[in-house]
N, C-alpha and C. Protein backbone atom coordinates (compact mmCIF):
# COMPACT_ATOMS: atom_id res chain seq x y z
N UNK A 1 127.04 111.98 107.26
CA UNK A 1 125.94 112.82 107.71
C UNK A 1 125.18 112.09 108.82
N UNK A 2 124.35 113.01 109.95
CA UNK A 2 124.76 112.26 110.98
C UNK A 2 122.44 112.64 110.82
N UNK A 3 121.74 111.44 111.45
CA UNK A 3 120.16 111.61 110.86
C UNK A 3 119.69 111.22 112.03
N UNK A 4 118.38 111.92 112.12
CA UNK A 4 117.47 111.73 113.36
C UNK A 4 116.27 111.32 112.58
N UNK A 5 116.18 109.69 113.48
CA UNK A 5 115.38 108.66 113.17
C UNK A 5 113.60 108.87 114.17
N UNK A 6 112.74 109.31 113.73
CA UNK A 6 111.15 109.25 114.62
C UNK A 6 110.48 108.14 114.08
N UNK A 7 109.15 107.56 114.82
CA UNK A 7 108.36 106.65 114.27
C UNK A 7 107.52 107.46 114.12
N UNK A 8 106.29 107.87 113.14
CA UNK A 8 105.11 108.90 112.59
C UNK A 8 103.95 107.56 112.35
N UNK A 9 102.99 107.82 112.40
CA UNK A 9 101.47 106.79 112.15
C UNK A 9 100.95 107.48 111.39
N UNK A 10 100.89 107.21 110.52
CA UNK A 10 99.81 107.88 109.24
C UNK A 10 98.54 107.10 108.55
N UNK A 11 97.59 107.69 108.55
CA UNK A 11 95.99 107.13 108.92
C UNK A 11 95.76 107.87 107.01
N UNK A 12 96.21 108.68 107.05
CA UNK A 12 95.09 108.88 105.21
C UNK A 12 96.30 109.48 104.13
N UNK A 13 95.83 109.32 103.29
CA UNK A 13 97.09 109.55 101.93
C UNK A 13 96.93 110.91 101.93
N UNK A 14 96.38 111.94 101.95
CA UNK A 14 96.20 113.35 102.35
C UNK A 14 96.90 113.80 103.65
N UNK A 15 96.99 113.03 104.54
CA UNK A 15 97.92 113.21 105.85
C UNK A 15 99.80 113.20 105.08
N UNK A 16 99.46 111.64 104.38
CA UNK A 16 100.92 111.44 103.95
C UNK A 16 101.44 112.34 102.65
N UNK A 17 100.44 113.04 102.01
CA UNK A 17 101.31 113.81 100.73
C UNK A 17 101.51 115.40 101.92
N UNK A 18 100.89 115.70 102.13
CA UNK A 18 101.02 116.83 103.55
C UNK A 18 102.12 117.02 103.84
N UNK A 19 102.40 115.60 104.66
CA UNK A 19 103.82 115.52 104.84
C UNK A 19 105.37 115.82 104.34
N UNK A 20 104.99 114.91 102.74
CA UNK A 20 105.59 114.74 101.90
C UNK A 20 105.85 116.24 102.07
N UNK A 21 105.07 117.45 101.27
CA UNK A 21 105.52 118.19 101.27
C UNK A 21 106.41 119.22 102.20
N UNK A 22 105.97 118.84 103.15
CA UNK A 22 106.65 119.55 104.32
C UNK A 22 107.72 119.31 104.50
N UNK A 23 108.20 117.51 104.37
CA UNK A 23 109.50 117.85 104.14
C UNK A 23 110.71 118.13 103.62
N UNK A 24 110.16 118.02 102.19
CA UNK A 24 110.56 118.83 101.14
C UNK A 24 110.90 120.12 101.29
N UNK A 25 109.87 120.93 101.66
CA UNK A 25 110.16 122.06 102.03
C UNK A 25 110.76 122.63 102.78
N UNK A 26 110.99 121.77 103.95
CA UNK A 26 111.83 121.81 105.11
C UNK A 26 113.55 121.15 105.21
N UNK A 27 113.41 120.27 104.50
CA UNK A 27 114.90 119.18 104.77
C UNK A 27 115.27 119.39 103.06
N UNK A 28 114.58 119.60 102.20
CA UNK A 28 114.99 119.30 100.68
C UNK A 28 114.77 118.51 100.11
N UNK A 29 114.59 118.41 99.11
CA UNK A 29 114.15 116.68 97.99
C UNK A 29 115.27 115.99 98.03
N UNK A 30 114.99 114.44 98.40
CA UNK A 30 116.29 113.85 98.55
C UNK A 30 116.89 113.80 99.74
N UNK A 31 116.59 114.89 100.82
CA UNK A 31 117.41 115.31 102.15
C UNK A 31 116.80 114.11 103.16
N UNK A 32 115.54 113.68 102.73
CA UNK A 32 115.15 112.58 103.76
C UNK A 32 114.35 111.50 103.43
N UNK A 33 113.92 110.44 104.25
CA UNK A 33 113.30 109.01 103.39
C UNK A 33 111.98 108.81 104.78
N UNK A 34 111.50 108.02 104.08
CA UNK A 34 110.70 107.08 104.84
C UNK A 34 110.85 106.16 104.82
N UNK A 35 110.99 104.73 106.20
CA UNK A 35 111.55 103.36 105.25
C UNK A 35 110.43 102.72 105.67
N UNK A 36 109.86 101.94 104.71
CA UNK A 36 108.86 101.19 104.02
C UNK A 36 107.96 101.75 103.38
N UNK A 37 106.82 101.19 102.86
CA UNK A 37 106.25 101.34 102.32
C UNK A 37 104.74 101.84 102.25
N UNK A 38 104.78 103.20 102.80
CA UNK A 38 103.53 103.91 103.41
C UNK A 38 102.46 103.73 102.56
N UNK A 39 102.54 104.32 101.31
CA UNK A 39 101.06 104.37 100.36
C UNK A 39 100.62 102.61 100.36
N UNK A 40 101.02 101.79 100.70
CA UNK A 40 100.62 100.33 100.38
C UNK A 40 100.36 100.21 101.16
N UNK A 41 100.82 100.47 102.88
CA UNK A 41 99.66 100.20 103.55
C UNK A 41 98.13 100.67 103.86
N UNK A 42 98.45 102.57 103.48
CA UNK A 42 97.11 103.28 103.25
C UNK A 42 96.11 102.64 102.46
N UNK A 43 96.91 102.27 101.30
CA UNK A 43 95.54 101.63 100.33
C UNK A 43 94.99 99.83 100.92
N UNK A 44 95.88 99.81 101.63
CA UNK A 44 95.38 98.64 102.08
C UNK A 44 94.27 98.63 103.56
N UNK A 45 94.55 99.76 103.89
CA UNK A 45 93.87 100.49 105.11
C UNK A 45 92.26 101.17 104.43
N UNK A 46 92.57 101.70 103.33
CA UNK A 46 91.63 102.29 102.55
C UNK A 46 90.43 100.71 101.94
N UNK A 47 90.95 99.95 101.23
CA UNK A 47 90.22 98.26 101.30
C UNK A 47 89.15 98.04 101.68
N UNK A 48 89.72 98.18 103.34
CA UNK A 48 89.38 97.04 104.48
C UNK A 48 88.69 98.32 104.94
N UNK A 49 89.09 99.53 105.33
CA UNK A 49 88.01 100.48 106.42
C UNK A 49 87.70 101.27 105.29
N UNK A 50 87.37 101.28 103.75
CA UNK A 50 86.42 102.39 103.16
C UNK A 50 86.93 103.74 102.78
N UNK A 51 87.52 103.84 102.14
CA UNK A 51 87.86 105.39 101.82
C UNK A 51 88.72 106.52 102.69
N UNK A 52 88.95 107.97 102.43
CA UNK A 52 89.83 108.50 102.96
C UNK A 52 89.56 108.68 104.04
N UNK A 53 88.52 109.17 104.65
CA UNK A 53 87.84 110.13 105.79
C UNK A 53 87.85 109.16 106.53
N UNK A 54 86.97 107.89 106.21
CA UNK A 54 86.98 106.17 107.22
C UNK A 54 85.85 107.02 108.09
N UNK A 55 85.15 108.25 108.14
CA UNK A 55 83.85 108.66 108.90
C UNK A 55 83.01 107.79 109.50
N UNK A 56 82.76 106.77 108.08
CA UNK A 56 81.62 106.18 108.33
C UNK A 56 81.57 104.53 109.36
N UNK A 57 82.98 104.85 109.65
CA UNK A 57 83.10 103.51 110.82
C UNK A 57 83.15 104.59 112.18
N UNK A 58 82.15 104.19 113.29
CA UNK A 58 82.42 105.05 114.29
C UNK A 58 82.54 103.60 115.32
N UNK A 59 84.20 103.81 115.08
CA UNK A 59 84.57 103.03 116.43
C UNK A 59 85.79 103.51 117.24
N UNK A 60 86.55 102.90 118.22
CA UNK A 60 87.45 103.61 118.78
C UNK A 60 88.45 103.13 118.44
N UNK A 61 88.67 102.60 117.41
CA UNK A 61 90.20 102.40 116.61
C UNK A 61 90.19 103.18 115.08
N UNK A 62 91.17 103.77 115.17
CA UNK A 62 91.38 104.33 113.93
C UNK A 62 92.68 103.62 113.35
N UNK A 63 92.84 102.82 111.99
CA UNK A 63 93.72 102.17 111.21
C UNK A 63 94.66 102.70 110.67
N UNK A 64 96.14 102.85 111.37
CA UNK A 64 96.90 103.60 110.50
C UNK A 64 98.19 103.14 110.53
N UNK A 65 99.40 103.25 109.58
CA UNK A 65 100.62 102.63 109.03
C UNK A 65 101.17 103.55 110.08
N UNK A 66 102.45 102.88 110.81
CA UNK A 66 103.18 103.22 111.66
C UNK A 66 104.85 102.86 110.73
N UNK A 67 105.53 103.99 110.59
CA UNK A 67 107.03 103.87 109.45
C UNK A 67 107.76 104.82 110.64
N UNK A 68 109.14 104.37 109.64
CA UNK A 68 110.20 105.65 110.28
C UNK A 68 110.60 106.36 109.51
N UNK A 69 110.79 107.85 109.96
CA UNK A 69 110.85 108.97 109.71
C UNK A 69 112.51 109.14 109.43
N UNK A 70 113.49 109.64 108.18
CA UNK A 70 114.73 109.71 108.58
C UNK A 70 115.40 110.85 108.07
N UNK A 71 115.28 111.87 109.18
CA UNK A 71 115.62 113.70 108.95
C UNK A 71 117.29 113.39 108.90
N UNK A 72 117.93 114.50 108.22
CA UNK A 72 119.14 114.98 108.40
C UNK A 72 119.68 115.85 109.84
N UNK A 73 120.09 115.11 110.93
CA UNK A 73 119.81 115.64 112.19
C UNK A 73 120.07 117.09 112.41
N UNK A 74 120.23 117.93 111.65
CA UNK A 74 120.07 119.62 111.84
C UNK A 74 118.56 119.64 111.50
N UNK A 75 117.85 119.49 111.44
CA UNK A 75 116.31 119.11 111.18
C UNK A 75 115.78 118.62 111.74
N UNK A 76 116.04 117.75 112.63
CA UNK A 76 115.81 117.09 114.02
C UNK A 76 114.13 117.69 114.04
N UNK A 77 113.51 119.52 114.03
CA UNK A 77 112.51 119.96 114.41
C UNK A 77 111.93 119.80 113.86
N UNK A 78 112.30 119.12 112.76
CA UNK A 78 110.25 118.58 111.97
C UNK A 78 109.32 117.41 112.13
N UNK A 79 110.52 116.53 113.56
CA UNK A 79 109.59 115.57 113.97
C UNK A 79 108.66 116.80 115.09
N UNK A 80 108.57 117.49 115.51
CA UNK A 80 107.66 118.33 116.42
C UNK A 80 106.75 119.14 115.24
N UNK A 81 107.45 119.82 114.39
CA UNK A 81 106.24 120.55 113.15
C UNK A 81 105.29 118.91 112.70
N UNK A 82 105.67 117.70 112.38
CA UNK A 82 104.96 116.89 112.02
C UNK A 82 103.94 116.55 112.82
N UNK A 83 103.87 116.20 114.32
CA UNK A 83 103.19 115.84 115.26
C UNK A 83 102.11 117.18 115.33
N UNK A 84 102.46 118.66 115.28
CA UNK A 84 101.69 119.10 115.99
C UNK A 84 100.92 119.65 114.59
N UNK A 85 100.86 119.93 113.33
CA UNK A 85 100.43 119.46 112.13
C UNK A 85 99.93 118.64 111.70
N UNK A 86 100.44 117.38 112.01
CA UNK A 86 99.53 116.41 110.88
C UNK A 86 99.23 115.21 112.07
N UNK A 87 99.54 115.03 112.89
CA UNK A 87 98.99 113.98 114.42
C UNK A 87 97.38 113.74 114.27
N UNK A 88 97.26 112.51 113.98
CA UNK A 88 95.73 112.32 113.82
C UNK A 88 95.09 111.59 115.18
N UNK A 89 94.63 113.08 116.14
CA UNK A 89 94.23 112.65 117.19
C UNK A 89 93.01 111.63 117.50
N UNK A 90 92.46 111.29 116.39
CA UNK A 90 91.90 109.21 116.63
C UNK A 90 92.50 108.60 116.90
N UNK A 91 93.78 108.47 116.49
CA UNK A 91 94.55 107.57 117.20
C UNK A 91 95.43 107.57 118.48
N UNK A 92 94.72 106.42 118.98
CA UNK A 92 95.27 106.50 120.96
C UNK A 92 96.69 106.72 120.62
N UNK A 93 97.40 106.84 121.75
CA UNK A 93 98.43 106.73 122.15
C UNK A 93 99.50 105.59 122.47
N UNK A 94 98.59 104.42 122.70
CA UNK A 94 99.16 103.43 123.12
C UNK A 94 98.77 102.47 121.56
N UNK A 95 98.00 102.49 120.65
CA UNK A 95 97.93 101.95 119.54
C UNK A 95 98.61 101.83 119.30
């Protein structure tokens, strides 16, 4: 089976179960992975900047786990449903 690999940044555990579901719903349970270990860095993100929202820091970095994404490449289109869905525009571009 032949898989299309994206990098995704995910900033809150509500961004990442979101996800979760989407691609479930989209690729199937089992049909795709994430490799490493997302919720451990959220909660470790959660620690250090305060809770889900992180509101109450107003600065111009927003803290978030950068993983790879690994679709079954007929699915290829849910790296574009992911971005334009769940893209947490605090975070620059070049972060």
């Amino acid at each position: 089976m032949t898989t299309h690999e994206f990098k995704f940044k995910f900033s809150t555990r509500e961004q990442f179960y979101g996800i979760v579901r989407l691609l479930n719903a989209e690729c199937g349970k089992g049909n795709w992975t994430i490799k490493g270990k997302v919720l451990k860095g959220l909660k470790r993100i959660e620690t250090t900047w305060g809770g889900w929202g992180m509101s109450s820091h107003n600065t111009a970095y927003t803290p978030y786990v950068e993983k790879t994404v690994v679709v079954p490449e007929k699915y290829k289109h849910v790296e574009s449903m992911l971005l334009f869905i769940y893209k947490d525009e605090r975070i620059k571009a070049n972060d």
